[in-house]
PDB file of N, CA and C in Angstrom:
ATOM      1  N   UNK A   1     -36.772  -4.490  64.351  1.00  0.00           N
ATOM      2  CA  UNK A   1     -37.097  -5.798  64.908  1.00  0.00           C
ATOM      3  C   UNK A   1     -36.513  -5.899  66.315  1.00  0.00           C
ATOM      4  N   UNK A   2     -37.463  -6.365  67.387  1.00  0.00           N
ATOM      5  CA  UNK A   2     -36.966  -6.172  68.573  1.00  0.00           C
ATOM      6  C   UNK A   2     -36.444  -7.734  69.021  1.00  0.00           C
ATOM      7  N   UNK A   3     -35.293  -7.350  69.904  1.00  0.00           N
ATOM      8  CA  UNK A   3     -34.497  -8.572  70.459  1.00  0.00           C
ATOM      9  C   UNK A   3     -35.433  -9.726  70.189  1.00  0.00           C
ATOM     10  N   UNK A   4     -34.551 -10.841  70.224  1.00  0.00           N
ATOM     11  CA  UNK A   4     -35.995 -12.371  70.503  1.00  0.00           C
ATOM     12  C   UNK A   4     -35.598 -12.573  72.459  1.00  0.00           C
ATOM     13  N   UNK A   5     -36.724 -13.087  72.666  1.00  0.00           N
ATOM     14  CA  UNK A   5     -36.650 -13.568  74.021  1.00  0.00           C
ATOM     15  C   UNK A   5     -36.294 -15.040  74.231  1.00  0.00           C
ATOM     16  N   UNK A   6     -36.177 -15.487  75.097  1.00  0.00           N
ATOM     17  CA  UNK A   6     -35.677 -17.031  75.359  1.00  0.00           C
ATOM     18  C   UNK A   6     -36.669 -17.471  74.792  1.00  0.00           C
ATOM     19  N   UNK A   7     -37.811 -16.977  75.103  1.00  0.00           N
ATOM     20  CA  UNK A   7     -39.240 -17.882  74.598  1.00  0.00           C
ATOM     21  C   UNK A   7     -38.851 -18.126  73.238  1.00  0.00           C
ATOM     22  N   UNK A   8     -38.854 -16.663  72.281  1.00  0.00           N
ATOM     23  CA  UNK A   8     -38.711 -17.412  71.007  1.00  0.00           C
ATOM     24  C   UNK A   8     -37.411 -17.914  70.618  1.00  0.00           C
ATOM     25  N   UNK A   9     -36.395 -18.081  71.168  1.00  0.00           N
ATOM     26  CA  UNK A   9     -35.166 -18.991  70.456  1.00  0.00           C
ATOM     27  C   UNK A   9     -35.400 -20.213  70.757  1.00  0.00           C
ATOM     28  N   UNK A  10     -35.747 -20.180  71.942  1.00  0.00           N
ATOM     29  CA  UNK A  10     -36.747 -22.124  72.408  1.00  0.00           C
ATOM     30  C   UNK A  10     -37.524 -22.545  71.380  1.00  0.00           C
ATOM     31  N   UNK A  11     -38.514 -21.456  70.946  1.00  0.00           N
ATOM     32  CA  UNK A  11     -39.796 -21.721  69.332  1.00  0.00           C
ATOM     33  C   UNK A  11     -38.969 -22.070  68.693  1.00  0.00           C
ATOM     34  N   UNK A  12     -38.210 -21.040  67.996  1.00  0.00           N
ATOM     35  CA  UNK A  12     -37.274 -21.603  67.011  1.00  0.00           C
ATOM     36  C   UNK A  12     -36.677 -22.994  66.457  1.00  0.00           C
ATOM     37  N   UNK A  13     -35.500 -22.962  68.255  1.00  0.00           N
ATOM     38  CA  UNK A  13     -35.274 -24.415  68.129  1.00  0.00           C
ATOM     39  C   UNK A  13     -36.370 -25.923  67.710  1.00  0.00           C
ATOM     40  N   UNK A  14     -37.446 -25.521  68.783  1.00  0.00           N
ATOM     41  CA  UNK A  14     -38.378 -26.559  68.155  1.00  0.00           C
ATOM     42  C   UNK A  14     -39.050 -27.188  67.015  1.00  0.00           C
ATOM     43  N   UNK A  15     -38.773 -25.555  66.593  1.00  0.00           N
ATOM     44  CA  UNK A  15     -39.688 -26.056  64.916  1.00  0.00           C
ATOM     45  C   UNK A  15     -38.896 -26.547  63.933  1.00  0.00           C
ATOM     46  N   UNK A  16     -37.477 -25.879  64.365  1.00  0.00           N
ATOM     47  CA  UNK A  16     -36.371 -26.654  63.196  1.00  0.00           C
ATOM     48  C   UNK A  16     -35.877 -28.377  63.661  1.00  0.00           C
ATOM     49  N   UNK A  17     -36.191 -28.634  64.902  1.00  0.00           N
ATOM     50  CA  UNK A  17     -35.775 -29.650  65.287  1.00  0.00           C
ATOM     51  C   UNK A  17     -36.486 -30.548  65.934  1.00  0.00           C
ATOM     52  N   UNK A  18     -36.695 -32.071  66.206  1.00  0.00           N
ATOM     53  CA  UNK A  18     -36.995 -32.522  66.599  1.00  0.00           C
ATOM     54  C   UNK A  18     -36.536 -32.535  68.221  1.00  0.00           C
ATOM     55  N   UNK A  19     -36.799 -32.160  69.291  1.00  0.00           N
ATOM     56  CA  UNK A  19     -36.638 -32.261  70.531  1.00  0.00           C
ATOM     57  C   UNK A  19     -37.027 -32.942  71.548  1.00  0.00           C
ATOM     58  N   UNK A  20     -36.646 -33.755  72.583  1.00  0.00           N
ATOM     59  CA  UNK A  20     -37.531 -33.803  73.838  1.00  0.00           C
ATOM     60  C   UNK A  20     -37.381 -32.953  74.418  1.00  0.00           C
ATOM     61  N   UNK A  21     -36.630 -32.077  74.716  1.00  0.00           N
ATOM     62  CA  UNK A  21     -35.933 -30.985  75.970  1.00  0.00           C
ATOM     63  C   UNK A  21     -35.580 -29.847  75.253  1.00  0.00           C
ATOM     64  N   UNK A  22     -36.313 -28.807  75.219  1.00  0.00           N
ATOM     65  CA  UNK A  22     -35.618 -27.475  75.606  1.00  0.00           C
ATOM     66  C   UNK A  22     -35.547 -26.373  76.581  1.00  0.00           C
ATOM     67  N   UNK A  23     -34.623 -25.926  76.694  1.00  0.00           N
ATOM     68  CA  UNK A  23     -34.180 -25.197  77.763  1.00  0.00           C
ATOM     69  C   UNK A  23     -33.152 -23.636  77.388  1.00  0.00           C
ATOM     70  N   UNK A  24     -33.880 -22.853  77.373  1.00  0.00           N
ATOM     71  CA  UNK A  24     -33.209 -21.069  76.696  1.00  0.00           C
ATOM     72  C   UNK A  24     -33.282 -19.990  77.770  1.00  0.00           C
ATOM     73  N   UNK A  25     -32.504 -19.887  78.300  1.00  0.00           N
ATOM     74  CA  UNK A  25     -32.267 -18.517  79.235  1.00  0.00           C
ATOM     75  C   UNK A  25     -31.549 -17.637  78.392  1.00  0.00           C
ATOM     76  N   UNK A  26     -31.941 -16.265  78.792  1.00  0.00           N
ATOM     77  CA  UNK A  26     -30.859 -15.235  77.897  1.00  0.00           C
ATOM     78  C   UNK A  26     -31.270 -13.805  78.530  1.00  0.00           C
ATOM     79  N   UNK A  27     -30.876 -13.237  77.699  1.00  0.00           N
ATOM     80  CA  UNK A  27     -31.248 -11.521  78.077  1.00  0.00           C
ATOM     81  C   UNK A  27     -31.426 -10.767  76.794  1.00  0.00           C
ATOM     82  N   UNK A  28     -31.269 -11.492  75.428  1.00  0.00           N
ATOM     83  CA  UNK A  28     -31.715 -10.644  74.759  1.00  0.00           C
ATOM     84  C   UNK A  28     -30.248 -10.865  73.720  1.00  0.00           C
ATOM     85  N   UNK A  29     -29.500 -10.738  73.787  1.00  0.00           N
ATOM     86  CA  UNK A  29     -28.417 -10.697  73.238  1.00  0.00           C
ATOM     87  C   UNK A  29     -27.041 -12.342  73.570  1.00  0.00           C
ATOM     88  N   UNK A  30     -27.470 -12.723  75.096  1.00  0.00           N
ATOM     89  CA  UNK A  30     -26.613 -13.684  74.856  1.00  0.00           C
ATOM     90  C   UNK A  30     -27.469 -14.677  75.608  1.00  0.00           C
ATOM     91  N   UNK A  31     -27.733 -16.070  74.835  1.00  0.00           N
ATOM     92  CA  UNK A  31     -28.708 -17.269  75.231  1.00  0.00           C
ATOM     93  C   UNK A  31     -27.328 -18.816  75.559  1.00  0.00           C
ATOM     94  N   UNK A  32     -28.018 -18.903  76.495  1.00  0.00           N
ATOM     95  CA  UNK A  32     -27.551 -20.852  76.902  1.00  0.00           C
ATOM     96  C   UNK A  32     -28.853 -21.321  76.811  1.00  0.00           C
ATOM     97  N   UNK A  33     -28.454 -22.296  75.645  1.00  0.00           N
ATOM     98  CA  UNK A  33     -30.011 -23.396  75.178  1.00  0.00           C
ATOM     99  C   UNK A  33     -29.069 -24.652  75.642  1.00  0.00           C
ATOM    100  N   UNK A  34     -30.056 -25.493  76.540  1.00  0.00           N
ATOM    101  CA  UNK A  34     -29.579 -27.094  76.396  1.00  0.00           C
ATOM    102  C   UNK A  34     -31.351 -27.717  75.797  1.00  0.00           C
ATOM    103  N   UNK A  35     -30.446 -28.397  74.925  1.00  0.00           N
ATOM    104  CA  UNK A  35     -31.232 -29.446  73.868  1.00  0.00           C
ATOM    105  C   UNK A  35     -31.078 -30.743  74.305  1.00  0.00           C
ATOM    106  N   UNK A  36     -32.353 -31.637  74.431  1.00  0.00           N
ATOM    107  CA  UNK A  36     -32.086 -33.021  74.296  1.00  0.00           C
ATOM    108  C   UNK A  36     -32.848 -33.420  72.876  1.00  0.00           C
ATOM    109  N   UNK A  37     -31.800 -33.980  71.820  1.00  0.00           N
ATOM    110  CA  UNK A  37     -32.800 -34.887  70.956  1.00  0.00           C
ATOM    111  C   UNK A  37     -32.000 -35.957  70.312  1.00  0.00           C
ATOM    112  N   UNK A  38     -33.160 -36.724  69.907  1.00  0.00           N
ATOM    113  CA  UNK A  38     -32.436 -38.298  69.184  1.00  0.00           C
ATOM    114  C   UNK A  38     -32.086 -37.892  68.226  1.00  0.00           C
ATOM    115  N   UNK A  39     -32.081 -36.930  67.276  1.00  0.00           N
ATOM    116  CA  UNK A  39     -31.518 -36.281  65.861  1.00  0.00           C
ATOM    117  C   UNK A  39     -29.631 -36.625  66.468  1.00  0.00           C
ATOM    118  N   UNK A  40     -29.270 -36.477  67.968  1.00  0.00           N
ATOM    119  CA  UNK A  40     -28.020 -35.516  68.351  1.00  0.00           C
ATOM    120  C   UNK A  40     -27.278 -37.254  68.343  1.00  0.00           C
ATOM    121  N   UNK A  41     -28.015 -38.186  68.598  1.00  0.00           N
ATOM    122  CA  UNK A  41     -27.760 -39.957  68.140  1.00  0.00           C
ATOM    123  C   UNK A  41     -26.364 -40.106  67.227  1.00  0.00           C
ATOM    124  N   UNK A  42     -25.042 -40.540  67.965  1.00  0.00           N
ATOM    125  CA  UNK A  42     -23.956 -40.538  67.266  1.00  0.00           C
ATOM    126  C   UNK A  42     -23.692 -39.672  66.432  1.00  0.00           C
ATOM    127  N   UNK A  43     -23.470 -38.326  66.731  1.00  0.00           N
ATOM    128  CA  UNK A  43     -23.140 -37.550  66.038  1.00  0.00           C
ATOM    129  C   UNK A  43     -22.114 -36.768  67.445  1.00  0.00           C
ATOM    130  N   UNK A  44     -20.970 -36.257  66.610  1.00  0.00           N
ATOM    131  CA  UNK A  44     -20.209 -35.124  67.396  1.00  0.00           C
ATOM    132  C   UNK A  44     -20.607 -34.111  67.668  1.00  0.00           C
ATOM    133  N   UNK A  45     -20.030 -33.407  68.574  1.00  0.00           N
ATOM    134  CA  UNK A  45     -20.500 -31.954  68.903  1.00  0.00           C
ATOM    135  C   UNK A  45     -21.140 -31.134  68.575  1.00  0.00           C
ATOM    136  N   UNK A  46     -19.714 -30.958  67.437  1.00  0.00           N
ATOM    137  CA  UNK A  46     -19.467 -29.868  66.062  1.00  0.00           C
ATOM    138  C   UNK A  46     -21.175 -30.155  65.324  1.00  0.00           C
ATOM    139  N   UNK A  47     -20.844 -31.533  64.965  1.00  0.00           N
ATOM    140  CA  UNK A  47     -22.240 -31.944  64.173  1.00  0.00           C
ATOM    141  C   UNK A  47     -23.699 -31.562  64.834  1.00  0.00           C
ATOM    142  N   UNK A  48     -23.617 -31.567  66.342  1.00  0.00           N
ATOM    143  CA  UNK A  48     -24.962 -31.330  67.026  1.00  0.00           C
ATOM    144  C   UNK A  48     -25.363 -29.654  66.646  1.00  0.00           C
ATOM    145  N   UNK A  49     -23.929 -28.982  67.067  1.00  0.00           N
ATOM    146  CA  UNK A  49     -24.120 -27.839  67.076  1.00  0.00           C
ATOM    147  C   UNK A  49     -24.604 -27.022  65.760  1.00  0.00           C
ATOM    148  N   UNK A  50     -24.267 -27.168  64.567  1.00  0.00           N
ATOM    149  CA  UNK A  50     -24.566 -27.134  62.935  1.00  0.00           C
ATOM    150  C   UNK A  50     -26.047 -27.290  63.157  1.00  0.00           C
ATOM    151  N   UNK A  51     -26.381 -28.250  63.437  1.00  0.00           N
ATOM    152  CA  UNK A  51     -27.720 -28.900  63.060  1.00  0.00           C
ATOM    153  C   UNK A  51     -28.862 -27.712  63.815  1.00  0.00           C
ATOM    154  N   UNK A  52     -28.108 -27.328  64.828  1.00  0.00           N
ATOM    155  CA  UNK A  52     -29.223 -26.676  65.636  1.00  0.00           C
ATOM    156  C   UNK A  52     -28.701 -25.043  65.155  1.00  0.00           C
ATOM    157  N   UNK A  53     -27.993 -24.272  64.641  1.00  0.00           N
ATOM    158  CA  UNK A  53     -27.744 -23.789  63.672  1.00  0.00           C
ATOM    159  C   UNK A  53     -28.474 -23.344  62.597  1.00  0.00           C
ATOM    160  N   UNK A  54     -28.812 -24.763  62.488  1.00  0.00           N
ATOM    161  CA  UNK A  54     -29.987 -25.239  60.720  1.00  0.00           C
ATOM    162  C   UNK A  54     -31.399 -24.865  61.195  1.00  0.00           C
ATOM    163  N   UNK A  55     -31.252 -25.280  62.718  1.00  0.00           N
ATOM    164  CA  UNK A  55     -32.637 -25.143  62.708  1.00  0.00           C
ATOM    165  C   UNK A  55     -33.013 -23.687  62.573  1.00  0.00           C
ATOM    166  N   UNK A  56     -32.088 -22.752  63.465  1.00  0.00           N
ATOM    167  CA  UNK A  56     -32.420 -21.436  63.549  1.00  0.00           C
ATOM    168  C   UNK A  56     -32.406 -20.556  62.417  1.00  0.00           C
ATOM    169  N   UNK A  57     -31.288 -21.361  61.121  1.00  0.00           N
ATOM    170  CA  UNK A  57     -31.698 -20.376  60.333  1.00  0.00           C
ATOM    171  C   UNK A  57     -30.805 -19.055  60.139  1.00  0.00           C
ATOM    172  N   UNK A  58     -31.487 -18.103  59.241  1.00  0.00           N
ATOM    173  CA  UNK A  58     -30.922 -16.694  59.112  1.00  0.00           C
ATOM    174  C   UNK A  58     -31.037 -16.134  59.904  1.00  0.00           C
ATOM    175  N   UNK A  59     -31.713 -16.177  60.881  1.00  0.00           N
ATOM    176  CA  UNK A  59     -32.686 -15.552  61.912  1.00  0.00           C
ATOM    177  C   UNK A  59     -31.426 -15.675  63.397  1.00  0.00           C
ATOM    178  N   UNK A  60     -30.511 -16.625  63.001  1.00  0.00           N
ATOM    179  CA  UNK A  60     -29.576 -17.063  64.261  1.00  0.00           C
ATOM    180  C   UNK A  60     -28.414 -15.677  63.773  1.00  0.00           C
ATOM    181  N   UNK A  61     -27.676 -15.945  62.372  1.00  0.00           N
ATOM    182  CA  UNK A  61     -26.971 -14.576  62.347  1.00  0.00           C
ATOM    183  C   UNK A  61     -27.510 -13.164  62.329  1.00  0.00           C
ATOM    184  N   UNK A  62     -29.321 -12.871  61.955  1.00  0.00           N
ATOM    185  CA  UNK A  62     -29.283 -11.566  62.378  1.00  0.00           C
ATOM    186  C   UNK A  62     -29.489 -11.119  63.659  1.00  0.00           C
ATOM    187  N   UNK A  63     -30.140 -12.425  64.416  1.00  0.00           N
ATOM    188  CA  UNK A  63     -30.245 -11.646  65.766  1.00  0.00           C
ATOM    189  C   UNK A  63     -29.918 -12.314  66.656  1.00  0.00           C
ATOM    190  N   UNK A  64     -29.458 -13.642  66.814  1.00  0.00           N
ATOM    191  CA  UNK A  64     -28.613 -14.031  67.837  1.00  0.00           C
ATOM    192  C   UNK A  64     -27.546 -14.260  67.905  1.00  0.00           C
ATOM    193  N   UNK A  65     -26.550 -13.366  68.796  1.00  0.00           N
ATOM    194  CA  UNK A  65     -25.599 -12.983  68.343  1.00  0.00           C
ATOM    195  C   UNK A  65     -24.313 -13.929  69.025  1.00  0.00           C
ATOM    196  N   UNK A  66     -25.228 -14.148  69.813  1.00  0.00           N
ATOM    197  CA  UNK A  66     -24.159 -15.372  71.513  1.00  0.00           C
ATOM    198  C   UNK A  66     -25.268 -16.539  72.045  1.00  0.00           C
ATOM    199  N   UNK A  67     -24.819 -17.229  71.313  1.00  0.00           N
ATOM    200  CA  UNK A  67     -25.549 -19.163  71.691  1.00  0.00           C
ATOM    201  C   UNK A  67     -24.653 -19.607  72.237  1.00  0.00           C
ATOM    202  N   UNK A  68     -24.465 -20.046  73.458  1.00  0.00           N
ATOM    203  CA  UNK A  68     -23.697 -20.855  74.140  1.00  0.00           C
ATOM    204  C   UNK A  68     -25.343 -22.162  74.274  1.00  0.00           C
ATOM    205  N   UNK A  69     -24.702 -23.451  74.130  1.00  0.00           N
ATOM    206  CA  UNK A  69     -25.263 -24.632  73.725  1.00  0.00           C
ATOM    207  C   UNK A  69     -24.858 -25.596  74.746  1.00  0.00           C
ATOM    208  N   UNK A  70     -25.642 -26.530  75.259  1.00  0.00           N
ATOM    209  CA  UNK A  70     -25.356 -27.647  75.739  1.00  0.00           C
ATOM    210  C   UNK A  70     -26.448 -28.719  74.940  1.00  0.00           C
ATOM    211  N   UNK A  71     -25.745 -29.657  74.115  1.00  0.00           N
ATOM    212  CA  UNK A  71     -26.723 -30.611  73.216  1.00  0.00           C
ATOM    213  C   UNK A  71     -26.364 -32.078  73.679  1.00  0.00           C
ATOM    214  N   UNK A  72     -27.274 -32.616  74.013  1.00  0.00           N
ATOM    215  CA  UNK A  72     -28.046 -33.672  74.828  1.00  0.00           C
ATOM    216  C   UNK A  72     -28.685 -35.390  73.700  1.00  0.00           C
ATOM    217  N   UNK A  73     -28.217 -36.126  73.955  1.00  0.00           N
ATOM    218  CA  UNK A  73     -29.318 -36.946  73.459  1.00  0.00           C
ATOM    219  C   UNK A  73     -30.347 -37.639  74.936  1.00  0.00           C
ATOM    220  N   UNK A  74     -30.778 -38.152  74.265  1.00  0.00           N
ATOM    221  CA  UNK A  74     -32.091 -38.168  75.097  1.00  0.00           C
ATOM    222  C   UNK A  74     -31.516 -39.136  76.430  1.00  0.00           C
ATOM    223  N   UNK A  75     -30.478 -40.308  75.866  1.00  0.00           N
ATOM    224  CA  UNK A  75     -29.787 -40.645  76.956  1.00  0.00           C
ATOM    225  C   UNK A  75     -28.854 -40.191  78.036  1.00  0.00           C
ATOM    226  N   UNK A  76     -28.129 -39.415  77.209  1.00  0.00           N
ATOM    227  CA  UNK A  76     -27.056 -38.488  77.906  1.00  0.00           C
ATOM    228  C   UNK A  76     -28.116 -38.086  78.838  1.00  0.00           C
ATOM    229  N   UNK A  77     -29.274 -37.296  78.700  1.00  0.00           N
ATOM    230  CA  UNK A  77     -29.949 -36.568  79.657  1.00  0.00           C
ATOM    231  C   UNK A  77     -29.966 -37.097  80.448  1.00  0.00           C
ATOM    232  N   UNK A  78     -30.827 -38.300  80.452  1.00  0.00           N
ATOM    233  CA  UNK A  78     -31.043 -39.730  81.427  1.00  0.00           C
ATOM    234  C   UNK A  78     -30.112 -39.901  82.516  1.00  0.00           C
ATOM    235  N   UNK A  79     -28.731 -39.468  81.810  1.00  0.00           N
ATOM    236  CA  UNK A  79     -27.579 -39.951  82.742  1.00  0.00           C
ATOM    237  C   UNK A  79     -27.106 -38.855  83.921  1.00  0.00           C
ATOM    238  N   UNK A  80     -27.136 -37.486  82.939  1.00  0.00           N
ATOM    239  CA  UNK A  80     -26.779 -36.532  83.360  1.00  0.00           C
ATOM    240  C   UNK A  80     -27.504 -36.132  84.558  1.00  0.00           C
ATOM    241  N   UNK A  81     -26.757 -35.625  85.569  1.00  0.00           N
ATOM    242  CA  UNK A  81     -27.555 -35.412  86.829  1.00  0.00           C
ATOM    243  C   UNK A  81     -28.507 -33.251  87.097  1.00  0.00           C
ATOM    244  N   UNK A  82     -29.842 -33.384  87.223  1.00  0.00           N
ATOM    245  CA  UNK A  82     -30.683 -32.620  86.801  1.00  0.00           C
ATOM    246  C   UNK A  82     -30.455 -31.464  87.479  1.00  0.00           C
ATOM    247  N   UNK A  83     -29.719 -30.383  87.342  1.00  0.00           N
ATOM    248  CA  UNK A  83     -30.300 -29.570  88.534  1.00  0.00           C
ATOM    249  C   UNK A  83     -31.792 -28.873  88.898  1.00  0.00           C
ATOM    250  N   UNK A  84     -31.667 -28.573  89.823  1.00  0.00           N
ATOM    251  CA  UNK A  84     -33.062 -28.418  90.438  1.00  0.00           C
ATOM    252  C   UNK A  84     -33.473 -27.308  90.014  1.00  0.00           C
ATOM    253  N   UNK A  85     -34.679 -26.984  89.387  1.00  0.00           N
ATOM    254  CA  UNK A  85     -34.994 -25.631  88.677  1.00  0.00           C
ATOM    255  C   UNK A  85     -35.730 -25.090  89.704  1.00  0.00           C
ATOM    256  N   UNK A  86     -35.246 -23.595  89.787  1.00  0.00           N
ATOM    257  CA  UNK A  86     -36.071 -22.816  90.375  1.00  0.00           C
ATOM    258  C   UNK A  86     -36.535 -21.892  89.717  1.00  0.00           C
ATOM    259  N   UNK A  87     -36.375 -21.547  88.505  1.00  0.00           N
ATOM    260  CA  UNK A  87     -37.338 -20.577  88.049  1.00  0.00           C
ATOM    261  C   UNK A  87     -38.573 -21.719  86.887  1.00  0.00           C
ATOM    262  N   UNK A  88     -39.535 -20.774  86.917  1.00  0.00           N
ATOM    263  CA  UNK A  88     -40.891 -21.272  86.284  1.00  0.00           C
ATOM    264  C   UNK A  88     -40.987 -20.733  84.643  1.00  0.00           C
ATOM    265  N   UNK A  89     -41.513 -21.098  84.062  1.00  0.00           N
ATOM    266  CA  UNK A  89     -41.831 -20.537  82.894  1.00  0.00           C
ATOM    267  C   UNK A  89     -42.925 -20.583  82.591  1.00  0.00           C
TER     268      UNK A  89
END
């Protein structure tokens, strides 16, 4: 089974979770996903981070091995200031 790409840990995330925002850069072995969703609505960190976890599944311990996470509710985003994307997808 070959590496997943950002593309599919982004799939992933989506299907296990309700989202407005995803966002997965990686190389194959180590991914930064930032998530925005209302699921993440008064809940802690710890708790955001589990959940998105849940979403991925078995599929997160066999092949992703390094998730570094930034989890978002839909307001936080709002607040949070955007940086400017330069790459396309």
């Amino acid at each position: 089974m070959s590496d997943p790409t950002p593309a599919d840990v982004q799939a992933f995330i989506e299907k296990g979770l309700a989202c407005e925002h995803v966002d997965v850069d990686g190389d194959g072995r180590h991914f930064f996903a930032t998530i925005v969703s209302a699921e993440f609505e008064g809940t802690s960190r710890v708790a955001r981070q589990r959940r998105v976890y849940q979403a991925l599944g078995d599929r997160m311990r066999e092949q992703i091995h390094a998730l570094s996470m930034k989890t978002l509710t839909p307001a936080e985003w709002a607040a949070s200031p955007q940086p400017a994307t330069t790459h396309h997808h």
